[in-house]
Protein backbone atom coordinates (compact mmCIF):
# COMPACT_ATOMS: atom_id res chain seq x y z
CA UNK A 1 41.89 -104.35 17.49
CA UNK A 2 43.53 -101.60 20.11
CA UNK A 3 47.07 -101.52 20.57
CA UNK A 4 49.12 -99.90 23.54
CA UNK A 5 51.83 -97.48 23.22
CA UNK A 6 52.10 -97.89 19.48
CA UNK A 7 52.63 -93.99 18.52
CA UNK A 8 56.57 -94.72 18.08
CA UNK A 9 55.66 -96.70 15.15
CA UNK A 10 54.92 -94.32 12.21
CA UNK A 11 52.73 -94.35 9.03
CA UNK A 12 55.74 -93.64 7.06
CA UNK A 13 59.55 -94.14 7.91
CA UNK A 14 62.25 -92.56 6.32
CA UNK A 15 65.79 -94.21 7.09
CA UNK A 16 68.81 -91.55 5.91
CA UNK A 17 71.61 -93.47 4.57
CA UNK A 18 75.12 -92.13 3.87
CA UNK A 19 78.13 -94.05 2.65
CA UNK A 20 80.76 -94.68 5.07
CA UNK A 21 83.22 -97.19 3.14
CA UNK A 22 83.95 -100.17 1.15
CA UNK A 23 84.09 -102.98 3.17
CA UNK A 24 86.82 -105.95 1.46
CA UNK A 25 84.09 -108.52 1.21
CA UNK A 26 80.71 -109.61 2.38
CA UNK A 27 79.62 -112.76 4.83
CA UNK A 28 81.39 -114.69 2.16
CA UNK A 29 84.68 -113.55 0.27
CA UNK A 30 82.83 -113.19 -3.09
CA UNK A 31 80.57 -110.99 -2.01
CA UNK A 32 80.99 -107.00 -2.28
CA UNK A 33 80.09 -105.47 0.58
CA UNK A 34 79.86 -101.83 1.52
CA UNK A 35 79.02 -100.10 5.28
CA UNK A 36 76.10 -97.71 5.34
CA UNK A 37 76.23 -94.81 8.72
CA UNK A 38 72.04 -94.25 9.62
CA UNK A 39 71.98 -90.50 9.84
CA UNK A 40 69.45 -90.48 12.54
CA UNK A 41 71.49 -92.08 15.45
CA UNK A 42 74.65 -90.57 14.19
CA UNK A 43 73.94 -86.85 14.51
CA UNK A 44 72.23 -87.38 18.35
CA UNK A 45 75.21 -89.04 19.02
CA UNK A 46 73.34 -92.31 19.78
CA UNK A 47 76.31 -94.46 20.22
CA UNK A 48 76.74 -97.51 18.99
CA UNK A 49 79.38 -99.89 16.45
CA UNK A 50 78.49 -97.48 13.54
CA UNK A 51 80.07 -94.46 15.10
CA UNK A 52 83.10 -96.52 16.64
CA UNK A 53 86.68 -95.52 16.38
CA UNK A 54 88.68 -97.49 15.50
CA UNK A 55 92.38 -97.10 17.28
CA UNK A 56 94.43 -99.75 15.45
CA UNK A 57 94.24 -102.51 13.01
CA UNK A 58 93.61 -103.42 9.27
CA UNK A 59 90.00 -102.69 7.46
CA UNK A 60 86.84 -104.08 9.11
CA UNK A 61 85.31 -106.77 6.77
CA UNK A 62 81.29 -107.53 7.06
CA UNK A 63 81.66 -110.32 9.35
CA UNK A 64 83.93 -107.90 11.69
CA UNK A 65 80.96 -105.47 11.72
CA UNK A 66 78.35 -107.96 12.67
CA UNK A 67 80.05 -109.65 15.76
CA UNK A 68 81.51 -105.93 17.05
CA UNK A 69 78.07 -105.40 17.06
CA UNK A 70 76.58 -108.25 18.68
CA UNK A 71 79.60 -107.95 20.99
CA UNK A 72 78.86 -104.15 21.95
CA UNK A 73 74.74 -104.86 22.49
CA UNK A 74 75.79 -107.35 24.80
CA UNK A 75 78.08 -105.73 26.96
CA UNK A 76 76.52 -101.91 26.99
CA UNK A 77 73.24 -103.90 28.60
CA UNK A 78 75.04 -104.51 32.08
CA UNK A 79 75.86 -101.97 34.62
CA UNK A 80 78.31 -104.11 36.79
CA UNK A 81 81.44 -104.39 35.05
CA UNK A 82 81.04 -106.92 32.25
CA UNK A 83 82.83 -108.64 29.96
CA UNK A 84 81.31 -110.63 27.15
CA UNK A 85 83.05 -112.59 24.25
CA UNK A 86 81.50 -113.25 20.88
CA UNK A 87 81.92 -115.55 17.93
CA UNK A 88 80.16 -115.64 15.20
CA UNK A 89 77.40 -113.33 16.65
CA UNK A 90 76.92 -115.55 19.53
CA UNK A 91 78.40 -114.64 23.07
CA UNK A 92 80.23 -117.89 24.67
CA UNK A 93 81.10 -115.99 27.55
CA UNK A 94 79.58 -113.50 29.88
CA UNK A 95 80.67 -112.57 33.08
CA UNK A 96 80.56 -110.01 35.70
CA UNK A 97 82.19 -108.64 38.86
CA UNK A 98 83.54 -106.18 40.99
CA UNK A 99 86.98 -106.62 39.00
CA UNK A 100 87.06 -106.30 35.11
CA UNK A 101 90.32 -108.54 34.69
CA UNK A 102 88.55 -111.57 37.28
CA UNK A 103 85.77 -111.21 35.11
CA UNK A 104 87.30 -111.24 31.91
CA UNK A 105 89.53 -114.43 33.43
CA UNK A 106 86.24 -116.30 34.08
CA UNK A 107 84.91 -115.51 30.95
CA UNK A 108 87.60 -116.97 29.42
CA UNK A 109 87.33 -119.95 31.49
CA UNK A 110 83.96 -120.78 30.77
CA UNK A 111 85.08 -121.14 27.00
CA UNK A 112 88.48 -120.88 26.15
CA UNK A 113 88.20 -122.84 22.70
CA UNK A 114 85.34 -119.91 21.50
CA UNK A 115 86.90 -117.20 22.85
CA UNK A 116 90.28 -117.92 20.74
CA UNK A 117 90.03 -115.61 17.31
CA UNK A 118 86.47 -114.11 18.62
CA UNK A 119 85.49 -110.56 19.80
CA UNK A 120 85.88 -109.24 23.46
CA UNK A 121 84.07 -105.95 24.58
CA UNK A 122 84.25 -104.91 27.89
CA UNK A 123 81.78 -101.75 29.30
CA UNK A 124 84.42 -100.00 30.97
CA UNK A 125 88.04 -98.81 30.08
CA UNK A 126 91.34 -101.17 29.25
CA UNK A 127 94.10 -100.19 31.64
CA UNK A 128 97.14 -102.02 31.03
CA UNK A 129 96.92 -104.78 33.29
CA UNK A 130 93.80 -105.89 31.68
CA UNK A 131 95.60 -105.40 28.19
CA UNK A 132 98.10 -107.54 28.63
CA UNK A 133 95.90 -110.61 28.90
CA UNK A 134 93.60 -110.10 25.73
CA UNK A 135 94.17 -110.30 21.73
CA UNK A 136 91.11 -108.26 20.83
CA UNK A 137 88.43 -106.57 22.34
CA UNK A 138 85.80 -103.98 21.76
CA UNK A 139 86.16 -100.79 24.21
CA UNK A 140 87.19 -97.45 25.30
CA UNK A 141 90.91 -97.84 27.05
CA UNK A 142 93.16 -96.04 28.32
CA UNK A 143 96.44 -94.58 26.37
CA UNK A 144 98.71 -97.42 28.28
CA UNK A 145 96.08 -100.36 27.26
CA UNK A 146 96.30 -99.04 23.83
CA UNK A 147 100.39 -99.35 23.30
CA UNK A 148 100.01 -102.59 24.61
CA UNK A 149 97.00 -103.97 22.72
CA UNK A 150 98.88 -102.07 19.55
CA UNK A 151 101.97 -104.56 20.17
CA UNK A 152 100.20 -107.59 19.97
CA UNK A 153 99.56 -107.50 16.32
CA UNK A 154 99.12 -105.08 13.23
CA UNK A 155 95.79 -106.65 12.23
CA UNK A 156 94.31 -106.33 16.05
CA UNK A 157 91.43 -104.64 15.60
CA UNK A 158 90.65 -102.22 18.52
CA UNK A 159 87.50 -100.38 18.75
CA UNK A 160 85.82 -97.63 21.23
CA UNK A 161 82.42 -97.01 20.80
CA UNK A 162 79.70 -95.47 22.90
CA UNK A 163 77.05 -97.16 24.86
CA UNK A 164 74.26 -97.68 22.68
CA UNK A 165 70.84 -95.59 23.67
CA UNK A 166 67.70 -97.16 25.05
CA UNK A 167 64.76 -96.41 23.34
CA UNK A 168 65.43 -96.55 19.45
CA UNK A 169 63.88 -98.39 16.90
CA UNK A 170 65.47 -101.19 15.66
CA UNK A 171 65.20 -102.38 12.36
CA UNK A 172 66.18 -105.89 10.56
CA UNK A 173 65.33 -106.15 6.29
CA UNK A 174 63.08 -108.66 4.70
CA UNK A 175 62.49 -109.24 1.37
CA UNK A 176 60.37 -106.71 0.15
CA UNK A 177 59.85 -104.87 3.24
CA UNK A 178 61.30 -103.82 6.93
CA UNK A 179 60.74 -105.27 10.80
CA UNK A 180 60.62 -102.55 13.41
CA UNK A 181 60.64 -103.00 16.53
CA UNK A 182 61.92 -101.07 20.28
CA UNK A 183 65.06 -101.39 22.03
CA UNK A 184 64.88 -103.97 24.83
CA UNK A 185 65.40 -101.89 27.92
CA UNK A 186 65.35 -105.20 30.29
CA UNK A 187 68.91 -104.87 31.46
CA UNK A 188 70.57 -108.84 32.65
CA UNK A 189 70.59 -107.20 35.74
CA UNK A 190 66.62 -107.22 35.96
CA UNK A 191 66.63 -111.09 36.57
CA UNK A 192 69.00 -111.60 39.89
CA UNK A 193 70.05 -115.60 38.86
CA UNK A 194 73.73 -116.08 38.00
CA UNK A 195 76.06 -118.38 39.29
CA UNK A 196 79.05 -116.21 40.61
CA UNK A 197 77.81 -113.67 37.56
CA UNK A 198 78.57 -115.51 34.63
CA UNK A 199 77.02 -117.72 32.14
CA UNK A 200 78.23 -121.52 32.57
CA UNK A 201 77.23 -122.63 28.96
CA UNK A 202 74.87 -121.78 26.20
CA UNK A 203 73.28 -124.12 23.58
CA UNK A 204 72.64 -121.65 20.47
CA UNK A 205 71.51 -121.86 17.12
CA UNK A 206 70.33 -125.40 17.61
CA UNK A 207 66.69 -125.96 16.23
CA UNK A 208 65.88 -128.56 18.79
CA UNK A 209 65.16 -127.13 22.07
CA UNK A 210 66.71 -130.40 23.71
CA UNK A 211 70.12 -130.08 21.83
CA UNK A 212 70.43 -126.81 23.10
CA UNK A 213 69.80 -128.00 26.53
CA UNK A 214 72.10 -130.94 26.34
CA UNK A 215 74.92 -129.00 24.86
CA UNK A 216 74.33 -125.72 27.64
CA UNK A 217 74.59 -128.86 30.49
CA UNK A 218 77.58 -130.32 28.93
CA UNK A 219 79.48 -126.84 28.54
CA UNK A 220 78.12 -126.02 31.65
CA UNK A 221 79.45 -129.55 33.47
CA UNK A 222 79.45 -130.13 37.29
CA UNK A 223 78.49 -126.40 37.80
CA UNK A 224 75.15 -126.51 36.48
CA UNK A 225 73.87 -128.12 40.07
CA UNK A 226 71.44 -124.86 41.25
CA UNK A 227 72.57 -122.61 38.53
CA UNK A 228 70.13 -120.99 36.51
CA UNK A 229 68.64 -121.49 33.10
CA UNK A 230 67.17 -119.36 31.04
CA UNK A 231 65.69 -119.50 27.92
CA UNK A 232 64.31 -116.69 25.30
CA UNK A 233 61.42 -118.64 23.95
CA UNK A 234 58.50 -120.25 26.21
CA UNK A 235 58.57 -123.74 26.57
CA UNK A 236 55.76 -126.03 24.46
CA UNK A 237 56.75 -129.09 26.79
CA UNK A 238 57.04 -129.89 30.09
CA UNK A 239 56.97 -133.20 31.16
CA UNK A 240 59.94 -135.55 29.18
CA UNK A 241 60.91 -132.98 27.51
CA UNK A 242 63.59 -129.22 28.25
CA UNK A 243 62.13 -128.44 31.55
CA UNK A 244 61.81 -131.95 33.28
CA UNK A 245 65.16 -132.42 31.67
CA UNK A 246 66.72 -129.39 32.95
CA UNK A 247 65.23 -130.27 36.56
CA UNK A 248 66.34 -133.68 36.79
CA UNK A 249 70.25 -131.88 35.91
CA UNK A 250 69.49 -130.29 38.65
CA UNK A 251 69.21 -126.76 37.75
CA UNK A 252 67.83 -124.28 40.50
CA UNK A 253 66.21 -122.10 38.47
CA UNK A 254 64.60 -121.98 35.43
CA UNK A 255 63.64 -118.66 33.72
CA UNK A 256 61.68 -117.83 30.33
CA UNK A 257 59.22 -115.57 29.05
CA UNK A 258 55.82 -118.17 29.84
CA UNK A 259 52.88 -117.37 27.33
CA UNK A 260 53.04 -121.26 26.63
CA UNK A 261 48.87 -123.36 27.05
CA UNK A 262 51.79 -125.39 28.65
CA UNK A 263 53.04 -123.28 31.50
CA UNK A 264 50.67 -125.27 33.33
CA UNK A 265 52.95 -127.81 33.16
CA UNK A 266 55.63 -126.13 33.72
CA UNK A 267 55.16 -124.79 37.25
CA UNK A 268 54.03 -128.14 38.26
CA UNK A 269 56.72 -129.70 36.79
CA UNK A 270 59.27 -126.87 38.87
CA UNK A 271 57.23 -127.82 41.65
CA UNK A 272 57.43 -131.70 41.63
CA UNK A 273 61.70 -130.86 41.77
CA UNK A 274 61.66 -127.71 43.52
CA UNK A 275 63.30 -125.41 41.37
CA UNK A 276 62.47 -122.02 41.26
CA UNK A 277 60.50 -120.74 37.85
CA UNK A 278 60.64 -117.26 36.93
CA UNK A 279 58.14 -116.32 34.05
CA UNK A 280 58.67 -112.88 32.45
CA UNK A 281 55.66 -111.20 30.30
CA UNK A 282 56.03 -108.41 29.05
CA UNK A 283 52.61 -106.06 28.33
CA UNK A 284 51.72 -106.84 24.80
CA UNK A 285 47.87 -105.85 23.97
């Protein structure tokens, strides 16, 4: 079998580890836990949670580490200014704008309950006037931000980190071996369907693709009428099922990466309602 553009995989990968600290616990509190810098990305300077500093607040624990992290891939994929807040790995809120502190409002709005206790990262700097309306974020910021964020609380954990770079390989462990695979260079702003540039509801972690749906529509409320929706995986079902769902909602716009025997369906099913399908694959073989 031929494969494209597979030289950045090699026969043999060495990953150099170095100890960076103790961490207090793991995912759960009787779990040691320790936090491991990848030589590699640190000594190009490649960015990133690992290399953060870290202005103010007491020791980040394991679960700290993973949603700074899912927080900071989030935001450093936008170029408009973007705030995104995380909990428990999962962004609740996204949004974008022309004004940090709007879009940080909005995103807030969206999903107030979430964003209480979770992570905020924002891809450009804190001045004070944005400071004085979060608890905890994950960004540069100016020396003015800083005193203020500082003031809220000694355990406020404030971060600034680098963008992450395009290109490197990412890796994820499984037992007895490793996944590799490339960055994802497809920025958000790639696919132009937002609703005033911010995400109305999301339906996550739910292994029924209908759940998901029904609990996106239900954060989402009134608002979903010609919004978008997108999904990551390709959808097996058309008719009585996510998509005719999501139509009869009445959703605009309905984005996913296709690849389904079922996409068939799909676009007729877009086409019996009118809403606009956008399928995105990417080369493979």
């Amino acid at each position: 079998m031929a494969f494209k553009n597979w030289d950045k995989f090699p026969s043999k990968l060495t990953v150099p580890l170095s100890l960076k600290s103790f961490l207090r616990y793991g995912e759960n509190p009787h779990q040691k836990a320790a936090f491991y810098l990848d030589k590699r990305l640190s000594e190009v300077n490649a960015g990133g949670i690992a290399t953060a500093i870290q202005h103010h607040g007491k020791e980040m624990s394991y679960n700290n580490y993973l949603d700074a992290d899912a927080a900071w891939n989030r935001v450093s994929e936008f170029r408009n200014l973007t705030c995104v807040i995380v909990k428990h790995t999962n962004p609740c809120s996204v949004a974008s704008g022309d004004d940090i502190l709007a879009a940080y409002r909005l995103a807030v709005k969206a999903n107030p309950v979430s964003a209480f206790g979770g992570i905020v990262a924002f891809n450009i700097e804190v001045d004070d006037a944005l400071a004085k309306e979060i608890r905890e974020f994950r960004s540069p910021t100016d020396e003015k931000g800083l005193e203020i964020l500082r003031g809220k609380s000694k355990t406020l954990r404030i971060l600034e980190a680098k963008k992450n770079e395009k290109g490197k390989l990412s890796l994820r462990q499984v037992g007895g071996g490793w996944l590799a695979q490339d960055s994802d260079d497809l920025t958000p702003e790639d696919i132009q369907f937002n609703v005033d540039n911010r995400m109305l509801g999301m339906g996550s972690g739910q292994p029924n693709r209908l759940e998901s749906l029904r609990i996106a529509l239900r954060k989402g409320g009134d608002e979903v009428k010609g919004a978008a929706l997108a999904s990551d995986a390709f959808f097996p079902v058309a008719w009585k099922d996510a998509v005719e769902e999501a139509c009869e909602s009445g959703i605009g716009v309905i984005a996913g990466p296709g690849g389904s025997i079922s996409d068939g369906d799909v676009v007729d099913c877009c086409n019996k309602y009118g809403v606009s399908l956008f399928f995105h694959k990417s080369e493979t073989l």
